[in-house]
C-alpha atoms as a PDB file:
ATOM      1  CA  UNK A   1       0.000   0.000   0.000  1.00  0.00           C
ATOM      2  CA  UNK A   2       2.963   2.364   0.990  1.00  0.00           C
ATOM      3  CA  UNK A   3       4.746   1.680  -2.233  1.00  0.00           C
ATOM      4  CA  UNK A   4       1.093   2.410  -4.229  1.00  0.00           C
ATOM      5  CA  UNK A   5       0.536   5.947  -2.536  1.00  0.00           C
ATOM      6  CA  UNK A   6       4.616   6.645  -3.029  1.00  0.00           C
ATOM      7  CA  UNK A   7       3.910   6.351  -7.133  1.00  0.00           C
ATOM      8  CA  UNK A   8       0.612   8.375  -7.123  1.00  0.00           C
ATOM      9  CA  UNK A   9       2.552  10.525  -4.954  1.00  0.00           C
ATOM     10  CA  UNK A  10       5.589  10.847  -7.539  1.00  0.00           C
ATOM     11  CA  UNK A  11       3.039  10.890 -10.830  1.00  0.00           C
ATOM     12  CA  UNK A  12       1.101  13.525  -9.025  1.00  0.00           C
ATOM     13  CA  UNK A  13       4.407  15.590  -8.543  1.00  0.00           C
ATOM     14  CA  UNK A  14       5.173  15.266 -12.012  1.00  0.00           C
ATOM     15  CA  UNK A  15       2.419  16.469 -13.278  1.00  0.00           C
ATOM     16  CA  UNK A  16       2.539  19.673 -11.067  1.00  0.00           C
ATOM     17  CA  UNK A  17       5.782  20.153 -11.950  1.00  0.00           C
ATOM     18  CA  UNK A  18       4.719  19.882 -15.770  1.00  0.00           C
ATOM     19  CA  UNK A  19       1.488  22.274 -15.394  1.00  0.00           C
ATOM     20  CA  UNK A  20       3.819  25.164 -13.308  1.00  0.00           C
ATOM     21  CA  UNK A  21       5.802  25.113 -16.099  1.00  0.00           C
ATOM     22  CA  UNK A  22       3.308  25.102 -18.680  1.00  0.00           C
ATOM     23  CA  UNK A  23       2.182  28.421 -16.801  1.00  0.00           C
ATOM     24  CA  UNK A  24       5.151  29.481 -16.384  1.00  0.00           C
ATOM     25  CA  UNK A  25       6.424  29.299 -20.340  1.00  0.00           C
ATOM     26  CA  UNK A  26       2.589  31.019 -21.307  1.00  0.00           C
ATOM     27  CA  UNK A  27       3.416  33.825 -18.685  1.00  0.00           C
ATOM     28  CA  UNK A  28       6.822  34.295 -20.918  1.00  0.00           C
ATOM     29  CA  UNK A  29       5.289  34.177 -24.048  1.00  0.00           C
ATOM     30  CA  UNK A  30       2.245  36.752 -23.015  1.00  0.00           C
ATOM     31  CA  UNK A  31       5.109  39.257 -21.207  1.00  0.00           C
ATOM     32  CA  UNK A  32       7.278  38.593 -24.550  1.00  0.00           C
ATOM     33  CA  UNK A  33       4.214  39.385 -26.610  1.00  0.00           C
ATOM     34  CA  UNK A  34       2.954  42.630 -24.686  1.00  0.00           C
ATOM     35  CA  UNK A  35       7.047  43.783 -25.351  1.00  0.00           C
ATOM     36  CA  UNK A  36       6.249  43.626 -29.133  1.00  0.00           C
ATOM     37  CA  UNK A  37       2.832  45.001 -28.950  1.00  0.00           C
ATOM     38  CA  UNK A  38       4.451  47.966 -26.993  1.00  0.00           C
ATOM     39  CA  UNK A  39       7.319  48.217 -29.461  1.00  0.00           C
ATOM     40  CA  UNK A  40       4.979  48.204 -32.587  1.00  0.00           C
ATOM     41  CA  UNK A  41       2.957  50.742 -30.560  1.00  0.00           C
ATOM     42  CA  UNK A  42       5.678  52.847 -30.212  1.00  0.00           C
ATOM     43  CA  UNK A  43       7.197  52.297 -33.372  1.00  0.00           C
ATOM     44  CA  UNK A  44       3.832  53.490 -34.960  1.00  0.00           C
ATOM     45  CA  UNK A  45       3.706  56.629 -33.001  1.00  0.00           C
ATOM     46  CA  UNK A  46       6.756  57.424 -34.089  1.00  0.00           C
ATOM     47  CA  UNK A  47       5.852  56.873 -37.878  1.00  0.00           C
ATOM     48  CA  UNK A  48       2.535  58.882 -37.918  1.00  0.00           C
ATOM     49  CA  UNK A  49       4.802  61.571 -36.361  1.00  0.00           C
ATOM     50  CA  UNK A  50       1.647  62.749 -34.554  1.00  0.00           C
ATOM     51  CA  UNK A  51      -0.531  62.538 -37.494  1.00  0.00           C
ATOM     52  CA  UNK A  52      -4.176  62.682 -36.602  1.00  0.00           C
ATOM     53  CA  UNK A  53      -6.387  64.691 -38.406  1.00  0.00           C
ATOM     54  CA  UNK A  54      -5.648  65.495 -42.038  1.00  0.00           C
ATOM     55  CA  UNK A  55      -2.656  68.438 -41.701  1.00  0.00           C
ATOM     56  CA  UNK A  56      -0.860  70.851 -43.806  1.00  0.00           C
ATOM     57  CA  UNK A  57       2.947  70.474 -43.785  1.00  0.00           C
ATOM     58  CA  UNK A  58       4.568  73.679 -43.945  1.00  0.00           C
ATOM     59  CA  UNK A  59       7.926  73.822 -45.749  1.00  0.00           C
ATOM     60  CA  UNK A  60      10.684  75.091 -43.278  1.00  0.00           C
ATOM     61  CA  UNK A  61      14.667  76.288 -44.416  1.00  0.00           C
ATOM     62  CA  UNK A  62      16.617  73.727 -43.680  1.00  0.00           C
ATOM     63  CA  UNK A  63      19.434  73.945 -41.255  1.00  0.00           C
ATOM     64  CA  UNK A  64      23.107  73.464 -43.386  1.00  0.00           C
ATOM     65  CA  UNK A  65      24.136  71.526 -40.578  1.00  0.00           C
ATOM     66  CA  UNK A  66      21.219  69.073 -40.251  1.00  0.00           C
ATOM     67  CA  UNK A  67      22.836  66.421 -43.089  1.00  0.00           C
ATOM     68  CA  UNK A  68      24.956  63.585 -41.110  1.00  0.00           C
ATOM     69  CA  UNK A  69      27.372  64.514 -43.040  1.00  0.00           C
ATOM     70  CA  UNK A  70      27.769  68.214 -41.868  1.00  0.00           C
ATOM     71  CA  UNK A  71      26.904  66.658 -38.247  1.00  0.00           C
ATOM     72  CA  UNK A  72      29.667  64.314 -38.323  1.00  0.00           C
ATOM     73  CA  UNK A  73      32.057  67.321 -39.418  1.00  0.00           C
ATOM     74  CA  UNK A  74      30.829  69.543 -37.188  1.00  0.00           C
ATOM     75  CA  UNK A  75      31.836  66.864 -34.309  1.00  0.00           C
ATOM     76  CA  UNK A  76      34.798  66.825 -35.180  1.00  0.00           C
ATOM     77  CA  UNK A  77      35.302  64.154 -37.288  1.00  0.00           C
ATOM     78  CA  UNK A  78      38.038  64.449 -40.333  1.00  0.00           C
ATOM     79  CA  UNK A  79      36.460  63.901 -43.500  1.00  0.00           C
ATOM     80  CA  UNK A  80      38.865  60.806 -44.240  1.00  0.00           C
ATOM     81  CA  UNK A  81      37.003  59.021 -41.249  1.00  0.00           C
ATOM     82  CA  UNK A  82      33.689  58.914 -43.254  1.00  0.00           C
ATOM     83  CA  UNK A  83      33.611  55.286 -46.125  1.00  0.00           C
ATOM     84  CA  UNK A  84      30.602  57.080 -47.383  1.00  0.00           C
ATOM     85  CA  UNK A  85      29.614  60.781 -47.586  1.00  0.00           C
ATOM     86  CA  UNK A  86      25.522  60.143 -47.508  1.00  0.00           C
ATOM     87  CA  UNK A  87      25.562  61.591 -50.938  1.00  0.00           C
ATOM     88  CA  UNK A  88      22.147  59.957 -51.483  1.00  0.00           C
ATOM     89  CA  UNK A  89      21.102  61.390 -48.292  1.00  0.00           C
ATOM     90  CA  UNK A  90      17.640  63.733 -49.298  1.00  0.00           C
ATOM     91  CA  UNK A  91      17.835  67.198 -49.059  1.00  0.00           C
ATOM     92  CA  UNK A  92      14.191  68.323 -49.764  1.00  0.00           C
ATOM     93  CA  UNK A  93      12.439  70.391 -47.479  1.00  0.00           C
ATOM     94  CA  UNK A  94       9.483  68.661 -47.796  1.00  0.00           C
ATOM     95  CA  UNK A  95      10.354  65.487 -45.749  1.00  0.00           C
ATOM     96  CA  UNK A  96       9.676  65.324 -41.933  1.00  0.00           C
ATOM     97  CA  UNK A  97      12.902  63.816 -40.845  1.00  0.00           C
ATOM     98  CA  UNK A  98      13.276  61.650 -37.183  1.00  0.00           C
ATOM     99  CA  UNK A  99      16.040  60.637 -35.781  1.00  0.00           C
ATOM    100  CA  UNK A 100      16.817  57.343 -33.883  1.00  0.00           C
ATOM    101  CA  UNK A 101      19.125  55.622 -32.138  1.00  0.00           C
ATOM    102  CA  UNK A 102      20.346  52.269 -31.479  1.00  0.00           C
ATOM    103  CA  UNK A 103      22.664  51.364 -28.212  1.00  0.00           C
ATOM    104  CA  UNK A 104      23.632  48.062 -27.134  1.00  0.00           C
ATOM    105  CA  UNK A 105      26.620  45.487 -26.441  1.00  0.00           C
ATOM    106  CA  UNK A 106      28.042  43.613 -29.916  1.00  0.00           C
ATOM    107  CA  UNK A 107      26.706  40.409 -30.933  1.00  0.00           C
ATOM    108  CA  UNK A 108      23.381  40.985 -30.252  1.00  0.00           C
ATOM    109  CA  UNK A 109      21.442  41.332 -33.272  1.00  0.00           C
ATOM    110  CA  UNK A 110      21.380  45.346 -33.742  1.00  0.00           C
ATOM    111  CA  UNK A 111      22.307  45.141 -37.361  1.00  0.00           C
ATOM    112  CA  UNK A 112      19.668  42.191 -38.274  1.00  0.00           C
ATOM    113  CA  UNK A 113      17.181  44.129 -36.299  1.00  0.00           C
ATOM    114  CA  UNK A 114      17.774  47.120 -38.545  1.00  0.00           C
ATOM    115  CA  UNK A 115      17.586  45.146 -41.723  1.00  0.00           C
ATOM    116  CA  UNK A 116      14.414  43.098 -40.686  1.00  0.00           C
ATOM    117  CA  UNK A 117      12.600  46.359 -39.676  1.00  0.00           C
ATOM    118  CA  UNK A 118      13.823  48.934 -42.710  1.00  0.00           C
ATOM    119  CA  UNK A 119      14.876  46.619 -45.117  1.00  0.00           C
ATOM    120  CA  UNK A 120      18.139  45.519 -47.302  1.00  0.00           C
ATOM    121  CA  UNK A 121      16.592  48.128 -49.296  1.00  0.00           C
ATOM    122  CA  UNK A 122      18.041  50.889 -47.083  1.00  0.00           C
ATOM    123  CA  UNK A 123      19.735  54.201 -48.383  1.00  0.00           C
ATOM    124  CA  UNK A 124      23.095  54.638 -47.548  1.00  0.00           C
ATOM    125  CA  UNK A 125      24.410  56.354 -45.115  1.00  0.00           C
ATOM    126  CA  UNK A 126      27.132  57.667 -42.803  1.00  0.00           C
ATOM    127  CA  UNK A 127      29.565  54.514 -42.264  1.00  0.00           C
ATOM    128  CA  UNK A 128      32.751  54.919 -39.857  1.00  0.00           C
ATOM    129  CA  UNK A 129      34.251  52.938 -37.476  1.00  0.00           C
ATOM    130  CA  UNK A 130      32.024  51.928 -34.701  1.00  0.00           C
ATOM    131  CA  UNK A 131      28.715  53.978 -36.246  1.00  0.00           C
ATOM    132  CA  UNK A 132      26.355  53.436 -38.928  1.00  0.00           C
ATOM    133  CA  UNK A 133      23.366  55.434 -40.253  1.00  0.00           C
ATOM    134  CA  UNK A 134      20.521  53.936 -42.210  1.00  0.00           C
ATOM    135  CA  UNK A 135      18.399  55.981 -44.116  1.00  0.00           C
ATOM    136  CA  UNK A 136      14.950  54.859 -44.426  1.00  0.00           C
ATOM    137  CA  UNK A 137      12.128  57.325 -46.150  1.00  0.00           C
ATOM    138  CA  UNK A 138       8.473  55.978 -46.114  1.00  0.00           C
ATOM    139  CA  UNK A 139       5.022  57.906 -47.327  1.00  0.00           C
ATOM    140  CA  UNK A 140       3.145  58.277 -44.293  1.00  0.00           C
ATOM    141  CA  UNK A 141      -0.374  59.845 -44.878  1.00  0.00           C
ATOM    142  CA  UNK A 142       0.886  61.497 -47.773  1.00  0.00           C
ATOM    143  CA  UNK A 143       3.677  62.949 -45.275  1.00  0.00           C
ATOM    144  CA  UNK A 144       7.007  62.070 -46.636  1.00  0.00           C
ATOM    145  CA  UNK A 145       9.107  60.382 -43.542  1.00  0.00           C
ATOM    146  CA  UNK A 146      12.608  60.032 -43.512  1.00  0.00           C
ATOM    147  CA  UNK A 147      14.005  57.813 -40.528  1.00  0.00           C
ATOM    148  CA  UNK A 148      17.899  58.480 -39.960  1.00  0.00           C
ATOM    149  CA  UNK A 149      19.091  55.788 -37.711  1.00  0.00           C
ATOM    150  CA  UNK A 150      22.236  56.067 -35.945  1.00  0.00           C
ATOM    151  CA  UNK A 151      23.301  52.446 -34.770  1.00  0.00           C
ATOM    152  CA  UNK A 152      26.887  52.781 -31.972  1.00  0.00           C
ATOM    153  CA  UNK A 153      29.052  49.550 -32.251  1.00  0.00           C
ATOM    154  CA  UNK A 154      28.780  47.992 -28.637  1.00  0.00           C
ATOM    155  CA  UNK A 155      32.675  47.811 -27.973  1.00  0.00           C
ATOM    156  CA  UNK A 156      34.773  50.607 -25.659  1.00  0.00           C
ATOM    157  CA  UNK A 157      36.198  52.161 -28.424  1.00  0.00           C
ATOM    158  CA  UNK A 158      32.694  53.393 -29.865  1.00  0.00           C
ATOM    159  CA  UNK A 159      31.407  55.024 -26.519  1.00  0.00           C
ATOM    160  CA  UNK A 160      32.737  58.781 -28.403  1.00  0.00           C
ATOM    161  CA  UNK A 161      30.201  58.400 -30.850  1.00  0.00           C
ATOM    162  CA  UNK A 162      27.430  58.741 -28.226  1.00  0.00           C
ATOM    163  CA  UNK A 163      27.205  62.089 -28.350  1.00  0.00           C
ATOM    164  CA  UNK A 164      26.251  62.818 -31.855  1.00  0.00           C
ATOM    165  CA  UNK A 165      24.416  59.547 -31.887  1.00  0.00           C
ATOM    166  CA  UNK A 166      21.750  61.110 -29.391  1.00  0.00           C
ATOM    167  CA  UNK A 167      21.646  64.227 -30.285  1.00  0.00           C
ATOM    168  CA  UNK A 168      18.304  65.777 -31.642  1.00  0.00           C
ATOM    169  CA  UNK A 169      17.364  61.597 -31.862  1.00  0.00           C
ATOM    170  CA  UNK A 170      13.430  61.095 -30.980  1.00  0.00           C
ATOM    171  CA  UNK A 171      13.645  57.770 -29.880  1.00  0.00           C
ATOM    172  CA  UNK A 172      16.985  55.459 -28.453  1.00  0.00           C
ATOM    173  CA  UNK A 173      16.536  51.702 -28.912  1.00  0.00           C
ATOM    174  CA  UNK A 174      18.821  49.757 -26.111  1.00  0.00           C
ATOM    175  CA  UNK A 175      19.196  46.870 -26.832  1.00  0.00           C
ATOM    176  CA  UNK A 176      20.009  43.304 -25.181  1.00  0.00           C
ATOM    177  CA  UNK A 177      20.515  40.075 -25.806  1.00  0.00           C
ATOM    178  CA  UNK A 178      17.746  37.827 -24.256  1.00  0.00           C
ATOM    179  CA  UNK A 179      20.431  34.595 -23.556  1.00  0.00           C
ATOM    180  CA  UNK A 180      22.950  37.012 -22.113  1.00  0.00           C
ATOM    181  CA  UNK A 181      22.125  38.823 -18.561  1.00  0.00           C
ATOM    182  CA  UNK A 182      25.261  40.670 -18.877  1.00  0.00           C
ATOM    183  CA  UNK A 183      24.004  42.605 -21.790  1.00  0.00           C
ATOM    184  CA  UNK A 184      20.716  43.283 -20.213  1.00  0.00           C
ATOM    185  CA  UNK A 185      23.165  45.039 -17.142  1.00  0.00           C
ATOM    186  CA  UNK A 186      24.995  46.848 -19.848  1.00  0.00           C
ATOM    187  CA  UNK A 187      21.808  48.737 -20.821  1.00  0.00           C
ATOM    188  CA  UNK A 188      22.144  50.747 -17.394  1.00  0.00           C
ATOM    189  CA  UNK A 189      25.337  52.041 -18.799  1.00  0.00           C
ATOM    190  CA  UNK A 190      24.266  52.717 -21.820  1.00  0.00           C
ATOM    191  CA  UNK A 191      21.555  54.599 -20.516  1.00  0.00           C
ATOM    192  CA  UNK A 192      23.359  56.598 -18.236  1.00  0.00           C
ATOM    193  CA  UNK A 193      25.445  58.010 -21.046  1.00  0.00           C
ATOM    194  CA  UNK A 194      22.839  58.660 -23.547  1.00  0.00           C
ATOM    195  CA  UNK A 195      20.890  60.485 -20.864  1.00  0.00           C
ATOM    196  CA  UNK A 196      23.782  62.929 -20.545  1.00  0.00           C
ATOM    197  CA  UNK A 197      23.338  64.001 -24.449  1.00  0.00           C
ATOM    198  CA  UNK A 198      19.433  63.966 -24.578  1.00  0.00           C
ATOM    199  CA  UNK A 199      16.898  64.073 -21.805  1.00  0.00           C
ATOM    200  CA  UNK A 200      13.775  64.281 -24.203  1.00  0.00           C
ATOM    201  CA  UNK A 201      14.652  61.088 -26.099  1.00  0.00           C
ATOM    202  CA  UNK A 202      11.515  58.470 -25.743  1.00  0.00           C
ATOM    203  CA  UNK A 203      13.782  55.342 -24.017  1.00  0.00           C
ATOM    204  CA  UNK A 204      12.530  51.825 -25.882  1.00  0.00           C
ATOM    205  CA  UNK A 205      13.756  48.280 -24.264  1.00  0.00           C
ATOM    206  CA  UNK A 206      14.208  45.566 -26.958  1.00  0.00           C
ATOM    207  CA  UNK A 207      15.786  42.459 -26.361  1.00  0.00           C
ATOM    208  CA  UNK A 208      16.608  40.014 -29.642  1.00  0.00           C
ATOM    209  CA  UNK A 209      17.179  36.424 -30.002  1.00  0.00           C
ATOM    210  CA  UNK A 210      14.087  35.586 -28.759  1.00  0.00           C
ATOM    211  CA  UNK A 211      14.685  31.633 -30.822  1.00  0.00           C
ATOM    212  CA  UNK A 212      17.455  31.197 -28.609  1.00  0.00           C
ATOM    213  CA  UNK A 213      15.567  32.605 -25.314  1.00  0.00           C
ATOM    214  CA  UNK A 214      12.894  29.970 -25.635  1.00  0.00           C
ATOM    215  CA  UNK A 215      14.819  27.288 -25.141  1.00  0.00           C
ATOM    216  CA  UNK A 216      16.205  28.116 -22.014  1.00  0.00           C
ATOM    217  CA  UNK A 217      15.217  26.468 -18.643  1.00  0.00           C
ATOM    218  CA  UNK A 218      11.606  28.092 -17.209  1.00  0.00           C
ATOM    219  CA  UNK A 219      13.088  29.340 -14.222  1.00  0.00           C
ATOM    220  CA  UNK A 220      16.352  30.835 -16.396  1.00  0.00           C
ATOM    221  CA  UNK A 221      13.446  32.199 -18.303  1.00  0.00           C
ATOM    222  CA  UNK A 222      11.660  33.968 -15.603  1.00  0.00           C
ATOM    223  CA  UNK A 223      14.886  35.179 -14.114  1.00  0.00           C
ATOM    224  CA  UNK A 224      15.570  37.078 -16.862  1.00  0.00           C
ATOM    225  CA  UNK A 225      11.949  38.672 -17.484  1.00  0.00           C
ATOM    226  CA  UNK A 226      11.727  39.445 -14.097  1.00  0.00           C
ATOM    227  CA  UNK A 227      14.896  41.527 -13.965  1.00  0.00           C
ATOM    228  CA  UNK A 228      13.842  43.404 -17.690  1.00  0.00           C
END
């Protein structure tokens, strides 16, 4: 009889064990999916550009400085730093131009996350060592968009390009691995510093290799969610 209750005992264990961590991986999945539904959010705000009603854009000077090119310059970079001089970088005063920024440790999936959201079809940009700017116009409401993206290399050496990265930027992306809690702790830093060049900046959390996250142990899992 003892030996009877001991296996219902263990089966009934097991399956406890089993139905937490069912729970447990659907809790995941619905934080995970409320993180993407907030991005998109976001991300959508950002496109309309605060288009509600049907407006009348107004076409302003531009500034000679506000090209990345003349940005770059006027930071102090030497013209022999810059691979590519944004040359197809649009200059028409019609477009409503926003600024964002990506920050984040290397090897985590900035660069795919800027191809699978703008495209291989980006314009080209400013390219130097340890920044990159993607160009991406889109017709929003018959407003003409242009998204100028301004993605820091993760390493020591790119921490200078901060500055001009978030300056005048909208929106900064930080950015984290979802396997690695040591680049989720690096988004403090990263925060700190981009604070110091732009207080206004709408902050956005995104962690990436979500395929890889998935298969890590439930309680690995919840670790990490709980600290994000």
């Amino acid at each position: 009889m003892a030996k009877v209750i001991d296996e219902a005992t263990g089966k009934m264990t097991q399956i406890c064990r089993k139905i937490v961590q069912g729970n447990i991986r659907r809790s995941l999945l619905e934080r995970v999916s409320i993180f993407r539904r907030f991005f998109r959010f976001i991300w959508d705000k950002i496109l309309v550009c605060s288009v509600g009603k049907p407006v009348h854009y107004r076409k302003l000077t531009r500034h000679p400085s506000s090209s990345p090119a003349m940005e770059a310059e006027e930071a102090g970079y030497l013209p022999e730093e810059l691979t590519a001089t944004c040359s197809g970088y649009d200059t028409d005063s019609d477009l409503v131009t926003l600024k964002i920024s990506l920050l984040g440790d290397c090897q985590i999936g900035k660069t795919s996350f800027v191809i699978k959201y703008v495209g291989d079809e980006q314009e080209k940009g400013l390219q130097m060592t340890g920044l990159n700017l993607v160009n991406k116009t889109s017709l929003v409401q018959g407003a003409r968009i242009s998204f100028s993206i301004w993605d820091v290399g993760g390493d020591s050496s790119s921490v200078d390009h901060i500055p001009i990265a978030c300056k005048d930027a909208v929106a900064i992306l930080f950015m984290f691995d979802l396997t690695s809690r040591c680049t989720l702790n690096s988004v403090v830093g990263w925060y700190t510093q981009a604070r110091r060049w732009n207080q206004t900046a709408i902050p956005i959390l995104i962690g990436t290799k979500f395929d890889d996250f998935v298969r890590l142990p439930p309680d690995l899992q919840w670790t990490i969610v709980t600290q994000v």
